[in-house]
PDB file of N, CA and C in Angstrom:
ATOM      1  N   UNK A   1     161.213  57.689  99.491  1.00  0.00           N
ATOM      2  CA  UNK A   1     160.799  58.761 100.394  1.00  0.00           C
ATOM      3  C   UNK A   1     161.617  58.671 101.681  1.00  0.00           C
ATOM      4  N   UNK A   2     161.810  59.956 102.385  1.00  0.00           N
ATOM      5  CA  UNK A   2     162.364  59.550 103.129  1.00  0.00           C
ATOM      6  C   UNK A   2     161.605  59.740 104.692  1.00  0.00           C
ATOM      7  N   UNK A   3     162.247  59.653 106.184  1.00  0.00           N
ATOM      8  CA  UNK A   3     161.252  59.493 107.121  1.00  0.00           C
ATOM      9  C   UNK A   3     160.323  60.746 107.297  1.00  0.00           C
ATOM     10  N   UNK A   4     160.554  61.794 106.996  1.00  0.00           N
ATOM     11  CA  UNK A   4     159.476  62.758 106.655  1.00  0.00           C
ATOM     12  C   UNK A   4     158.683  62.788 105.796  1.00  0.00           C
ATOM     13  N   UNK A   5     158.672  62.323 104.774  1.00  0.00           N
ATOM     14  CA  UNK A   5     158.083  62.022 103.601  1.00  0.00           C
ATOM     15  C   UNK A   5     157.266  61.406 103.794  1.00  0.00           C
ATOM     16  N   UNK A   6     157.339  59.964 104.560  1.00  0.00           N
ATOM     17  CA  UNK A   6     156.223  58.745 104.920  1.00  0.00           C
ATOM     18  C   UNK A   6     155.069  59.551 105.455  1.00  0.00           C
ATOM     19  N   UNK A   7     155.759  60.734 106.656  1.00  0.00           N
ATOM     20  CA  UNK A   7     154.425  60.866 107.634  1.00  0.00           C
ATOM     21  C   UNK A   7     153.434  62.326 107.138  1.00  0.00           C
ATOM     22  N   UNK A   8     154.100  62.568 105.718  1.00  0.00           N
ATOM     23  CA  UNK A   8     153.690  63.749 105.362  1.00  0.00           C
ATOM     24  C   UNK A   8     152.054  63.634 104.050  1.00  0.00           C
ATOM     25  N   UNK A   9     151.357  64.429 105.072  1.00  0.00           N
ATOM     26  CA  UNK A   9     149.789  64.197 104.037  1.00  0.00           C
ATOM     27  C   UNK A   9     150.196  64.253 102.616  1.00  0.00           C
ATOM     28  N   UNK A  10     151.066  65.595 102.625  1.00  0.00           N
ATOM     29  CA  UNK A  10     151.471  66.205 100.774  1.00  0.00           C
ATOM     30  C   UNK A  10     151.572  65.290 100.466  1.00  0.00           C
ATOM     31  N   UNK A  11     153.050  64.181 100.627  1.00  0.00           N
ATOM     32  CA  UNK A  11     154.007  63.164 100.537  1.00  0.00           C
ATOM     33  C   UNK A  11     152.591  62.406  99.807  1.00  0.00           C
ATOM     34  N   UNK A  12     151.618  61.611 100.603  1.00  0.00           N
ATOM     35  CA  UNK A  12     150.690  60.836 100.535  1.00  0.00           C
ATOM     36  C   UNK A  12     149.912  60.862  99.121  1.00  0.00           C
ATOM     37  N   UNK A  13     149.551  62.670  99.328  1.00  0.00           N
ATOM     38  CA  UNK A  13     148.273  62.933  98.287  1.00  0.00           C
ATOM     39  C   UNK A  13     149.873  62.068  96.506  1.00  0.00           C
ATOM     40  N   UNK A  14     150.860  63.122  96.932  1.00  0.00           N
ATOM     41  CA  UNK A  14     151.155  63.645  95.732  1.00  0.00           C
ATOM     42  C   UNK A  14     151.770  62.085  94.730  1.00  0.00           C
ATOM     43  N   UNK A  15     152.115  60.688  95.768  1.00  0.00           N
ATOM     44  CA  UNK A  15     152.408  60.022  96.005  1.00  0.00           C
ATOM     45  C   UNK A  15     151.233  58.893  95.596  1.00  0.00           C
ATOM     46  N   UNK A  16     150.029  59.184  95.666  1.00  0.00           N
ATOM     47  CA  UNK A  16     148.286  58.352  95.189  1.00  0.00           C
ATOM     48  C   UNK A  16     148.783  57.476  96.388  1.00  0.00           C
ATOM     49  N   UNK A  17     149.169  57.893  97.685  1.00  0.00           N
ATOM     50  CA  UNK A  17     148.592  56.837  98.776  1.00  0.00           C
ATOM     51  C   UNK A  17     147.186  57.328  99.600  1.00  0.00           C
ATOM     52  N   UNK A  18     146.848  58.293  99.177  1.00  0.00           N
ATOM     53  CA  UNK A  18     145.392  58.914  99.596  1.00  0.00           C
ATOM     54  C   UNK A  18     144.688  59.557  97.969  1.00  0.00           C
ATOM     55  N   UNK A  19     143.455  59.268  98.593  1.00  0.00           N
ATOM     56  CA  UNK A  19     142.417  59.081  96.675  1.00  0.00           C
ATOM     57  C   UNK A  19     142.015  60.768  96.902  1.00  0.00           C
ATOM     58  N   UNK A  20     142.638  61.579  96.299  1.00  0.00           N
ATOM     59  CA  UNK A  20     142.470  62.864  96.018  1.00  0.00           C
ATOM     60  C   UNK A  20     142.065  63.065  94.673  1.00  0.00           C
ATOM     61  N   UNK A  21     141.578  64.100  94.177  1.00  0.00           N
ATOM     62  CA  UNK A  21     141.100  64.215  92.838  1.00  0.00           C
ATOM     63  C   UNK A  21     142.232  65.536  92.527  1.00  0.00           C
ATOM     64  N   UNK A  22     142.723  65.533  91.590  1.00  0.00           N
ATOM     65  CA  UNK A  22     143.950  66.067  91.439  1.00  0.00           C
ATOM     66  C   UNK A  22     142.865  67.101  90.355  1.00  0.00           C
ATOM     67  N   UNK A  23     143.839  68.464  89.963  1.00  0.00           N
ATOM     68  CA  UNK A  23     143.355  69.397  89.305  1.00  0.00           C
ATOM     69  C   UNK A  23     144.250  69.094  88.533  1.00  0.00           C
ATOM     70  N   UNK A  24     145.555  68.728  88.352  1.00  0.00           N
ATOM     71  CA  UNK A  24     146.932  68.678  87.724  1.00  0.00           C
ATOM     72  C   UNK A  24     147.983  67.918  88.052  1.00  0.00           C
ATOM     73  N   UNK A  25     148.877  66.715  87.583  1.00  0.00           N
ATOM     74  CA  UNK A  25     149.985  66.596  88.142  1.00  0.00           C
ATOM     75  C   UNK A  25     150.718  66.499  86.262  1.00  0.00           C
ATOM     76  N   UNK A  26     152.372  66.105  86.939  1.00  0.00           N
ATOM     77  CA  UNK A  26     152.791  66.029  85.753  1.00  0.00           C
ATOM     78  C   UNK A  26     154.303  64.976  86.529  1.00  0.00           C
ATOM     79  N   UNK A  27     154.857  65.313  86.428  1.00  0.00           N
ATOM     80  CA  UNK A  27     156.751  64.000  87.286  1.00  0.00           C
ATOM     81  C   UNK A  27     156.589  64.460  87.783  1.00  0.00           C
ATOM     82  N   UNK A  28     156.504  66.358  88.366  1.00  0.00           N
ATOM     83  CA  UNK A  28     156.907  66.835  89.403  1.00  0.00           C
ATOM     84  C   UNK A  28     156.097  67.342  90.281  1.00  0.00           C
ATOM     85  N   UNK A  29     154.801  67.674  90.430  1.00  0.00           N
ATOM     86  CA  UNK A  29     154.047  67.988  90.747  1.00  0.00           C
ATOM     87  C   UNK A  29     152.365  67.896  90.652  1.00  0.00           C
ATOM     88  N   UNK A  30     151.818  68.244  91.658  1.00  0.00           N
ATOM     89  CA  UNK A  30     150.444  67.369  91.654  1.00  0.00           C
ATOM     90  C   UNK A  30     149.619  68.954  92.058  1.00  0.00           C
ATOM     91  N   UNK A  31     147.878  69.140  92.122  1.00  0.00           N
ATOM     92  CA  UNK A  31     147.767  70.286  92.478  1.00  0.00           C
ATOM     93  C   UNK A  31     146.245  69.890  92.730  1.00  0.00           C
ATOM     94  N   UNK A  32     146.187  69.914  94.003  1.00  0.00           N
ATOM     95  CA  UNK A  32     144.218  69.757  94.059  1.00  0.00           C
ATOM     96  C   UNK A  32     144.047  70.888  95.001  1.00  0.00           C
ATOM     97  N   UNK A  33     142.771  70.650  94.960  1.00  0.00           N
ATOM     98  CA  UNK A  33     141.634  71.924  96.122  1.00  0.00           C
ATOM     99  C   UNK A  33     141.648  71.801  97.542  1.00  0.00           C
ATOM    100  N   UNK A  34     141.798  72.829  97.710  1.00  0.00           N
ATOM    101  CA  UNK A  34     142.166  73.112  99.548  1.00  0.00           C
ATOM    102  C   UNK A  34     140.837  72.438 100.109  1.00  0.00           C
ATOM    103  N   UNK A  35     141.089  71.801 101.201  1.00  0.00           N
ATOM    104  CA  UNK A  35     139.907  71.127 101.836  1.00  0.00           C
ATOM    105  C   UNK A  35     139.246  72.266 102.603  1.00  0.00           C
ATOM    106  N   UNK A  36     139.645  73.248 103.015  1.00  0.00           N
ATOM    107  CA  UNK A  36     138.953  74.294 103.857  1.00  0.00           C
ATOM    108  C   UNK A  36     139.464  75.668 102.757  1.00  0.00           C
ATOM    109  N   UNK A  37     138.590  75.884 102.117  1.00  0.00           N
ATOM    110  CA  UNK A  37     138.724  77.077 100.612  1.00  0.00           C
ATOM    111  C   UNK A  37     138.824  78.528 101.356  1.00  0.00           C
ATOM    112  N   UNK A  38     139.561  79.200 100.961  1.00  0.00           N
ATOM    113  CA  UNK A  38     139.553  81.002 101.687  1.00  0.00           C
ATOM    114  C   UNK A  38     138.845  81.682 100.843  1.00  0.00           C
ATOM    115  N   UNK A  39     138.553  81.141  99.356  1.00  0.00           N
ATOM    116  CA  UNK A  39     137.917  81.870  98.184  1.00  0.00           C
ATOM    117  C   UNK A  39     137.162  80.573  97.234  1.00  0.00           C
ATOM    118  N   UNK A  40     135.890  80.924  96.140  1.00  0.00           N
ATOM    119  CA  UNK A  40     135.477  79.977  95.273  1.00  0.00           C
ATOM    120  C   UNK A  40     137.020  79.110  94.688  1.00  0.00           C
ATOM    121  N   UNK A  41     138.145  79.613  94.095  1.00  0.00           N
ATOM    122  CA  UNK A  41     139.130  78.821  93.773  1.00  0.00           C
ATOM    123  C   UNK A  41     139.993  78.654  95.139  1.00  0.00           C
ATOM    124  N   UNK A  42     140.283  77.619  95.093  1.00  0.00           N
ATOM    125  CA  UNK A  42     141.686  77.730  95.889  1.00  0.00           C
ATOM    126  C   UNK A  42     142.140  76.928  95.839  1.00  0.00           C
ATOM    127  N   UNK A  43     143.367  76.171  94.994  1.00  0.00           N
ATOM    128  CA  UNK A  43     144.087  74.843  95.112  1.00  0.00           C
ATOM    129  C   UNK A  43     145.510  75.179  95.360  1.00  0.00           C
ATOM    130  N   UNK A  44     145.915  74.192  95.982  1.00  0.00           N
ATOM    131  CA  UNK A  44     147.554  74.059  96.834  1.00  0.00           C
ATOM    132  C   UNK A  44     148.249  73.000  95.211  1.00  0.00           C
ATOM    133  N   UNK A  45     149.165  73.556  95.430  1.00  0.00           N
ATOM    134  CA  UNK A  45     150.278  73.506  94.193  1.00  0.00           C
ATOM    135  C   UNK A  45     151.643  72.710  95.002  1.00  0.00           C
ATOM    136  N   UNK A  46     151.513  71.719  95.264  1.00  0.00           N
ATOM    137  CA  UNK A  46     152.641  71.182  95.986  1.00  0.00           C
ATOM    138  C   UNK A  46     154.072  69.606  94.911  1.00  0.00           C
ATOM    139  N   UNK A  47     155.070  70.222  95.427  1.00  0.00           N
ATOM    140  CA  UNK A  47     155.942  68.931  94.707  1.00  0.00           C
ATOM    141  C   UNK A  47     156.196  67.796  94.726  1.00  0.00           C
ATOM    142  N   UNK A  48     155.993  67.046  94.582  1.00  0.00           N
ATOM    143  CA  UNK A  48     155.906  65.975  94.996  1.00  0.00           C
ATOM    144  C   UNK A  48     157.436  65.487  95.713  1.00  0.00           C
ATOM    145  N   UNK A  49     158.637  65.663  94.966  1.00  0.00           N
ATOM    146  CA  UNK A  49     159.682  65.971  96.302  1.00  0.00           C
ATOM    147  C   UNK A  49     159.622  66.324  97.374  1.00  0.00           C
ATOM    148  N   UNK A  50     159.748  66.121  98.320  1.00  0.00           N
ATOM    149  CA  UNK A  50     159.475  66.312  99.556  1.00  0.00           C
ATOM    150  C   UNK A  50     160.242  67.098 100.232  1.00  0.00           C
ATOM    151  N   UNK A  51     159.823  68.725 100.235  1.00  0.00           N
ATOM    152  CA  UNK A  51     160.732  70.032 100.663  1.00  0.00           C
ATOM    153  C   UNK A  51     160.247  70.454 101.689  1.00  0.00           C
ATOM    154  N   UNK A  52     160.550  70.647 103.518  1.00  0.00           N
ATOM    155  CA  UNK A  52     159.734  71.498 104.181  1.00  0.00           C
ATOM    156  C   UNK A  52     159.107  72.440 104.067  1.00  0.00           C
ATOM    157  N   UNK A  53     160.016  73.224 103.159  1.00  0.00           N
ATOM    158  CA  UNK A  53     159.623  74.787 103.708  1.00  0.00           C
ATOM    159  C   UNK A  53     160.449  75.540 102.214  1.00  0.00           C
ATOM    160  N   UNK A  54     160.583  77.016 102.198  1.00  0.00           N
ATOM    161  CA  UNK A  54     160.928  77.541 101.414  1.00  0.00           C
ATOM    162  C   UNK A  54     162.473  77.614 102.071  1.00  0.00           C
ATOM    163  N   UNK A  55     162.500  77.271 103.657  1.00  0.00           N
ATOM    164  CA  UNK A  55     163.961  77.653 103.872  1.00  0.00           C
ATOM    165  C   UNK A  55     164.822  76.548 103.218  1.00  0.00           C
ATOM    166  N   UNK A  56     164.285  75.537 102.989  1.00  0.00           N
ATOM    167  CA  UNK A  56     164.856  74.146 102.535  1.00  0.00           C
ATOM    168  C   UNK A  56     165.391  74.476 101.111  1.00  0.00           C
ATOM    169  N   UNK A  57     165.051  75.288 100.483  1.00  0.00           N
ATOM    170  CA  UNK A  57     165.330  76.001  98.855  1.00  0.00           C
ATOM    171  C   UNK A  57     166.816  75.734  98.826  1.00  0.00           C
ATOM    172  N   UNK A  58     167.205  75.102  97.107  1.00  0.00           N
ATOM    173  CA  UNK A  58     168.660  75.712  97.476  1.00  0.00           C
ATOM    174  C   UNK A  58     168.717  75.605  95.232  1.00  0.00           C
ATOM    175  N   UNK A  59     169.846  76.293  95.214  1.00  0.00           N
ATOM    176  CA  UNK A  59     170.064  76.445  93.805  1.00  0.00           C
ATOM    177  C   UNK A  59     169.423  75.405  92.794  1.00  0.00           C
ATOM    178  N   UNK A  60     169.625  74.367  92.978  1.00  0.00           N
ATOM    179  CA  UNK A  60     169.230  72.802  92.461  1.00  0.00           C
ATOM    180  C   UNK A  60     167.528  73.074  92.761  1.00  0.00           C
ATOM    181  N   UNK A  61     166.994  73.444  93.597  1.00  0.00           N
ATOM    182  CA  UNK A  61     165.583  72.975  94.162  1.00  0.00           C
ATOM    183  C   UNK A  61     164.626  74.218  93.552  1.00  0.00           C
ATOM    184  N   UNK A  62     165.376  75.298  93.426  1.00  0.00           N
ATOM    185  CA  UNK A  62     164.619  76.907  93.399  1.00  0.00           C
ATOM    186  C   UNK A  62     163.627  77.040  92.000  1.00  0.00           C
ATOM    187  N   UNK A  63     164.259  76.193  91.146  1.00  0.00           N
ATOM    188  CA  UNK A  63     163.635  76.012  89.604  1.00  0.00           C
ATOM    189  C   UNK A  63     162.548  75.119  89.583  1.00  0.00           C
ATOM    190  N   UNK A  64     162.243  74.281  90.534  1.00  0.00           N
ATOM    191  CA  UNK A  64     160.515  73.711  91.008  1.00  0.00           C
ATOM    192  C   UNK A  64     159.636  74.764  91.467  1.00  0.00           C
ATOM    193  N   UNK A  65     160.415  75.680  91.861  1.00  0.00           N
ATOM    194  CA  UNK A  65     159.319  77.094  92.401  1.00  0.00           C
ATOM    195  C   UNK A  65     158.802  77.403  91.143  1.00  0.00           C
ATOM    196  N   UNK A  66     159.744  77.803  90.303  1.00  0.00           N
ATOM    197  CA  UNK A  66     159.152  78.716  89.569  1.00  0.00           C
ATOM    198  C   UNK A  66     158.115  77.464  88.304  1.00  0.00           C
ATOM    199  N   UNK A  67     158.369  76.485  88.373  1.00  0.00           N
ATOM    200  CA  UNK A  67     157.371  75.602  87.624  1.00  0.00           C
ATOM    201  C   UNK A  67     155.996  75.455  88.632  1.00  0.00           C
ATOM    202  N   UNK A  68     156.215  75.824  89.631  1.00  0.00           N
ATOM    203  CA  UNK A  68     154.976  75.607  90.553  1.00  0.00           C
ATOM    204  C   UNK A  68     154.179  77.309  90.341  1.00  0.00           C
ATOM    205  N   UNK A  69     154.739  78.035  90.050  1.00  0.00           N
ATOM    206  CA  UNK A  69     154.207  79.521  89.425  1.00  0.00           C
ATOM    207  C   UNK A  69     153.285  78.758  88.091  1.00  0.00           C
ATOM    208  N   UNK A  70     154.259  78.537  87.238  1.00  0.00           N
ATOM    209  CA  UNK A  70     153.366  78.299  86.146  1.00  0.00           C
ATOM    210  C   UNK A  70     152.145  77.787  86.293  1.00  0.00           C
ATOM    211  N   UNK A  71     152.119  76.434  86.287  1.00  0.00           N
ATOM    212  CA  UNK A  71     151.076  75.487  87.082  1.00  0.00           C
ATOM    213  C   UNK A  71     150.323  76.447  87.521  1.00  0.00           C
ATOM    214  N   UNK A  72     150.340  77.332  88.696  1.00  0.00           N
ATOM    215  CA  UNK A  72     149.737  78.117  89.465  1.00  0.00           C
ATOM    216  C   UNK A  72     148.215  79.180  88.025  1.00  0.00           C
ATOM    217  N   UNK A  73     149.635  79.601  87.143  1.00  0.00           N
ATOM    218  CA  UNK A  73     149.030  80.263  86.253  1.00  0.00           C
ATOM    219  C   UNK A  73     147.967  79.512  85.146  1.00  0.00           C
ATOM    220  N   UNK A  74     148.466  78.271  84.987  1.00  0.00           N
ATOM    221  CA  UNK A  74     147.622  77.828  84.058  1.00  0.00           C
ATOM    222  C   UNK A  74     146.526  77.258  84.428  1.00  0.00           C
ATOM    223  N   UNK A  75     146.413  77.137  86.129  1.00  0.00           N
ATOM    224  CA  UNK A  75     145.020  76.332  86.871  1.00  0.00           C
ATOM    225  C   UNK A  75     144.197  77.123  86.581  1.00  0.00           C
ATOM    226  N   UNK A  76     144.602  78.716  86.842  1.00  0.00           N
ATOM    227  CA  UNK A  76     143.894  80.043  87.578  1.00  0.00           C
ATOM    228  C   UNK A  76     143.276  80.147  85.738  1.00  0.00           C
ATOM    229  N   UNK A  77     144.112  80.134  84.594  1.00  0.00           N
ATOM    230  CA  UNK A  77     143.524  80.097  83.166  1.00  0.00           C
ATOM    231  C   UNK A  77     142.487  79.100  83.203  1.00  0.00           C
ATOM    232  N   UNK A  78     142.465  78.046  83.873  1.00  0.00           N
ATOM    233  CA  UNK A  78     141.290  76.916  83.055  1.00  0.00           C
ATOM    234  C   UNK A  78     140.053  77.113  84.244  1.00  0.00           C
ATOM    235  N   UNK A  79     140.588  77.667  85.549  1.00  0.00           N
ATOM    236  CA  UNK A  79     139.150  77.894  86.504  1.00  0.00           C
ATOM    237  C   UNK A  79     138.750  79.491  85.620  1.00  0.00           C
ATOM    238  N   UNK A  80     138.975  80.158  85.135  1.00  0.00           N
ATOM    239  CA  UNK A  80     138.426  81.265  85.032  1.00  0.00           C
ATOM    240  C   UNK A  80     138.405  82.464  85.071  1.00  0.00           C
ATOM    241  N   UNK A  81     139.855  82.353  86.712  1.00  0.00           N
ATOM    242  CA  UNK A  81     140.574  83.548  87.264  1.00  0.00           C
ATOM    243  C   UNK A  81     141.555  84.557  87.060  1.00  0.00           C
ATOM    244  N   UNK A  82     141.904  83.895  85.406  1.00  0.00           N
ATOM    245  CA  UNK A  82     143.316  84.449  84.897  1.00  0.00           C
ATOM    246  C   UNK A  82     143.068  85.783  84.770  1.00  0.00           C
ATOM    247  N   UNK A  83     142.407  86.633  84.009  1.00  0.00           N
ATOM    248  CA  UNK A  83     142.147  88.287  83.698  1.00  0.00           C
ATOM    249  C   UNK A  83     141.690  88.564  84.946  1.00  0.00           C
ATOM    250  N   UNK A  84     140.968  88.214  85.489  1.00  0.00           N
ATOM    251  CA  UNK A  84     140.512  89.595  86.514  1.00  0.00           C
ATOM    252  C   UNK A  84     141.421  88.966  87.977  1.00  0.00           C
ATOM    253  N   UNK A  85     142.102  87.991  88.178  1.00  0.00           N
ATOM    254  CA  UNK A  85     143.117  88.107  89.305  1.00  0.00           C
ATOM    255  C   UNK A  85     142.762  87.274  89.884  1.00  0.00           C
ATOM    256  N   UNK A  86     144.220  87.244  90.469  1.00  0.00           N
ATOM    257  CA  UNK A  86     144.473  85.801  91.372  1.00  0.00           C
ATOM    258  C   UNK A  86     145.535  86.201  92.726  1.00  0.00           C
ATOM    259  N   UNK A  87     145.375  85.707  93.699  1.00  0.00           N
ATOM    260  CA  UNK A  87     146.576  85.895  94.345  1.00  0.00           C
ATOM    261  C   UNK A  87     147.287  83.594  94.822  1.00  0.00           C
ATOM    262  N   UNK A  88     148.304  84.534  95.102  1.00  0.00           N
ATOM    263  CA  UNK A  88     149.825  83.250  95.421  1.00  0.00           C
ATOM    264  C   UNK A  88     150.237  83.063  96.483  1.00  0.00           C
ATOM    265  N   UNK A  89     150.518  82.226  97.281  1.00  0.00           N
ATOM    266  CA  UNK A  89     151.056  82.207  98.403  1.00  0.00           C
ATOM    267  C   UNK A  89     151.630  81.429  98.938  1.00  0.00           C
ATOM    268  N   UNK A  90     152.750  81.512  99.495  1.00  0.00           N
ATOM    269  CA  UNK A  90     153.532  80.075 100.143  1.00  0.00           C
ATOM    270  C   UNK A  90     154.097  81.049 101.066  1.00  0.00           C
ATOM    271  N   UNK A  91     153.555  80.320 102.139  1.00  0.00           N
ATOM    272  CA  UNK A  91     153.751  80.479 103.957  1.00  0.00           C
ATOM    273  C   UNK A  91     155.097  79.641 104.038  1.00  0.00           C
ATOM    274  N   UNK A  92     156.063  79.999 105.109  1.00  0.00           N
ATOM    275  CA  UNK A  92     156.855  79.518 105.571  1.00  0.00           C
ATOM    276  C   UNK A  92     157.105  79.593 106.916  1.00  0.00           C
ATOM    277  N   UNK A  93     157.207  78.738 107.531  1.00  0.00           N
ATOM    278  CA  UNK A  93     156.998  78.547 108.783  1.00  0.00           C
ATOM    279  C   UNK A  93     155.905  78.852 109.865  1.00  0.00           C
ATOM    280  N   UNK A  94     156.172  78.430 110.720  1.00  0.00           N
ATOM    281  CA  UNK A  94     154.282  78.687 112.179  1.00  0.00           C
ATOM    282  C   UNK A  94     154.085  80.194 111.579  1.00  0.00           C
ATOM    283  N   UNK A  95     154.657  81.143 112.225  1.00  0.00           N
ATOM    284  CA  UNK A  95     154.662  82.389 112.235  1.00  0.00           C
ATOM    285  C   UNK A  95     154.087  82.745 110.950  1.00  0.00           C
ATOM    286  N   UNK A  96     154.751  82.243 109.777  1.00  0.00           N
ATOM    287  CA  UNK A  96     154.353  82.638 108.100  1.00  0.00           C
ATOM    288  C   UNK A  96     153.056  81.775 107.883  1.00  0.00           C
ATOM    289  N   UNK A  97     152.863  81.023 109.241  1.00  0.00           N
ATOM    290  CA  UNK A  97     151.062  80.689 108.672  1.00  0.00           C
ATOM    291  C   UNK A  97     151.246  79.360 107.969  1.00  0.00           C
ATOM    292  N   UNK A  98     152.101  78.512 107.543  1.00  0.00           N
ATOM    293  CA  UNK A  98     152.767  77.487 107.086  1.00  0.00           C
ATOM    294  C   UNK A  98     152.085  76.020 107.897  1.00  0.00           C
ATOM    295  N   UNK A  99     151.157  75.574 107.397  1.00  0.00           N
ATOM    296  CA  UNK A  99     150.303  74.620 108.650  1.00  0.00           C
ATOM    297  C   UNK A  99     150.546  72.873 108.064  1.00  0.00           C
ATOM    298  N   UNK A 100     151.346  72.562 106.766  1.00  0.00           N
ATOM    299  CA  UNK A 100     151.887  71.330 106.681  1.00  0.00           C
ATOM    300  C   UNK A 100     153.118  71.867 106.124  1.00  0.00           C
ATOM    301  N   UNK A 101     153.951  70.907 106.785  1.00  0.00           N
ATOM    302  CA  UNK A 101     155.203  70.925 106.627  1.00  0.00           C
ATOM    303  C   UNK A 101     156.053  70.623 105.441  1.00  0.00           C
ATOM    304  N   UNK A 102     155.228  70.584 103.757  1.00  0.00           N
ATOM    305  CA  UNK A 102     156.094  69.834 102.635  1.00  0.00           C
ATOM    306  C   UNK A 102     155.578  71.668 102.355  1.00  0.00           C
ATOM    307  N   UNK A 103     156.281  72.415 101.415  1.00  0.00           N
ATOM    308  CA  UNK A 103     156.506  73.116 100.734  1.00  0.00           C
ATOM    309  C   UNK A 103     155.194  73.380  99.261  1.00  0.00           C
ATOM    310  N   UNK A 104     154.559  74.370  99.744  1.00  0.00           N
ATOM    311  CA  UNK A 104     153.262  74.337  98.733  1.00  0.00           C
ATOM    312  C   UNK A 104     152.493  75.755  98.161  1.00  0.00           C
ATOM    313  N   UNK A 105     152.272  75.859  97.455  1.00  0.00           N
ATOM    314  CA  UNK A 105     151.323  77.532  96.826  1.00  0.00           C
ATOM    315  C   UNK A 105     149.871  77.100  97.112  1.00  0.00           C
ATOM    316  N   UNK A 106     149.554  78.241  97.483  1.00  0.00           N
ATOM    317  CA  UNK A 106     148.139  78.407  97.746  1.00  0.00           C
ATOM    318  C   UNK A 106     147.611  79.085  96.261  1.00  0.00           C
ATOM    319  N   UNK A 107     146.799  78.598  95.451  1.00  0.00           N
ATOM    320  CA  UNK A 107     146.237  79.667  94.214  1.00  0.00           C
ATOM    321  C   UNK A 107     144.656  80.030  94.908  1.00  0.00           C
ATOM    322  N   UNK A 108     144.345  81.437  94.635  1.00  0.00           N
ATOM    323  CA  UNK A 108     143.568  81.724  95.976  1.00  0.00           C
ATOM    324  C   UNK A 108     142.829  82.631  94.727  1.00  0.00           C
ATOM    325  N   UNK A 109     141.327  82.566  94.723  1.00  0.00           N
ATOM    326  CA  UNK A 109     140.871  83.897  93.196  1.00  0.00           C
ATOM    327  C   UNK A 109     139.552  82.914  93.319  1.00  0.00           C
ATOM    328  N   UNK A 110     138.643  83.952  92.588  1.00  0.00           N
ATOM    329  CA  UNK A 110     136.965  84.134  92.755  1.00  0.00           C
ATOM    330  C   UNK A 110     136.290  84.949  93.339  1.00  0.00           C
ATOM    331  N   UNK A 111     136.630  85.686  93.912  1.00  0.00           N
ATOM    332  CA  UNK A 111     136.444  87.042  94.448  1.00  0.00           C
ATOM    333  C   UNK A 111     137.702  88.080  94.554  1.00  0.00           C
ATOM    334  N   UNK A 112     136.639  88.980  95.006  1.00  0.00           N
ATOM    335  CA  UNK A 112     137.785  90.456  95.664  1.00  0.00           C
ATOM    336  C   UNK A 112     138.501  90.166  96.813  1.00  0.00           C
ATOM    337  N   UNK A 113     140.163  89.710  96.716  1.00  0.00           N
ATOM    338  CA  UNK A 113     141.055  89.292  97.539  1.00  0.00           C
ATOM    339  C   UNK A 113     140.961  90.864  97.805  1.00  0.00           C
ATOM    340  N   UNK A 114     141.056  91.329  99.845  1.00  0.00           N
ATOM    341  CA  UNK A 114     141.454  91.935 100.459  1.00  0.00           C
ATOM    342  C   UNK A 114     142.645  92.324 100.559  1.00  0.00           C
ATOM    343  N   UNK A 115     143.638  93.149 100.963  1.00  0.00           N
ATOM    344  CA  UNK A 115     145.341  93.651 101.415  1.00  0.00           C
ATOM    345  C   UNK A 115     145.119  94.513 102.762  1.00  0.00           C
ATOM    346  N   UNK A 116     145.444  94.467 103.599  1.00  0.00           N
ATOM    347  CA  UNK A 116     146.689  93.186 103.726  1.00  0.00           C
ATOM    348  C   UNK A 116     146.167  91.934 103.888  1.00  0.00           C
ATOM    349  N   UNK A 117     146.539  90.743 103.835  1.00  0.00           N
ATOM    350  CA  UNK A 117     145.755  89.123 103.657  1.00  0.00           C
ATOM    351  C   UNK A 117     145.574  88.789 105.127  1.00  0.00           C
ATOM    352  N   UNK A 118     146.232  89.228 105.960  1.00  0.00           N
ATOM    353  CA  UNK A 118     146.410  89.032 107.894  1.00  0.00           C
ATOM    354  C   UNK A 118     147.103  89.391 108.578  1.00  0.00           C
TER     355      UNK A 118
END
């Protein structure tokens, strides 16, 4: 890991240096429940690589996104949420609402998600 990595919660959870109850991991990724929920589901989908942000993306890195979609899809299948809807989200930066700094999806479903979200 490197010095961001050490001081990063994600880093920690995804890492078993903090006792989280995981919904999912697999080499690359780990996926538990938001500690403060916006909806009945809501788990953060994060990599265990240690990426800030979406600006950090680069050709090599962009193909963990889209495995973090899947994941996303198959949580939202085993909670319940798959047919009648789900929404996705990865904030990037203060402004984009982005409140830890490793790179993560929000899977957000159990009710009637609102538009616009804020």
């Amino acid at each position: 890991m490197n010095e961001n990595s050490t001081k990063c919660i994600f880093c920690k959870i995804a890492h078993k240096e903090m006792d989280v109850p995981l919904e999912f991991e697999d080499e690359q990724i780990v996926a538990f429940n938001d500690i403060k929920p916006a909806a009945p589901a809501h788990v953060l989908i994060v990599p265990k690589k240690h990426l800030s942000s979406a600006n950090d993306l680069t050709g090599e890195t962009a193909l963990l996104v889209g495995r973090m979609i899947v994941t996303a899809k198959d949580i939202a299948r085993k909670k319940g949420i798959y047919k009648k809807g789900y929404r996705l989200v990865l904030n990037c930066g203060e402004d984009g609402g982005q409140a830890v700094g490793h790179i993560h999806i929000h899977l957000i479903g159990g009710r009637k998600l609102a538009w616009p979200p804020g």
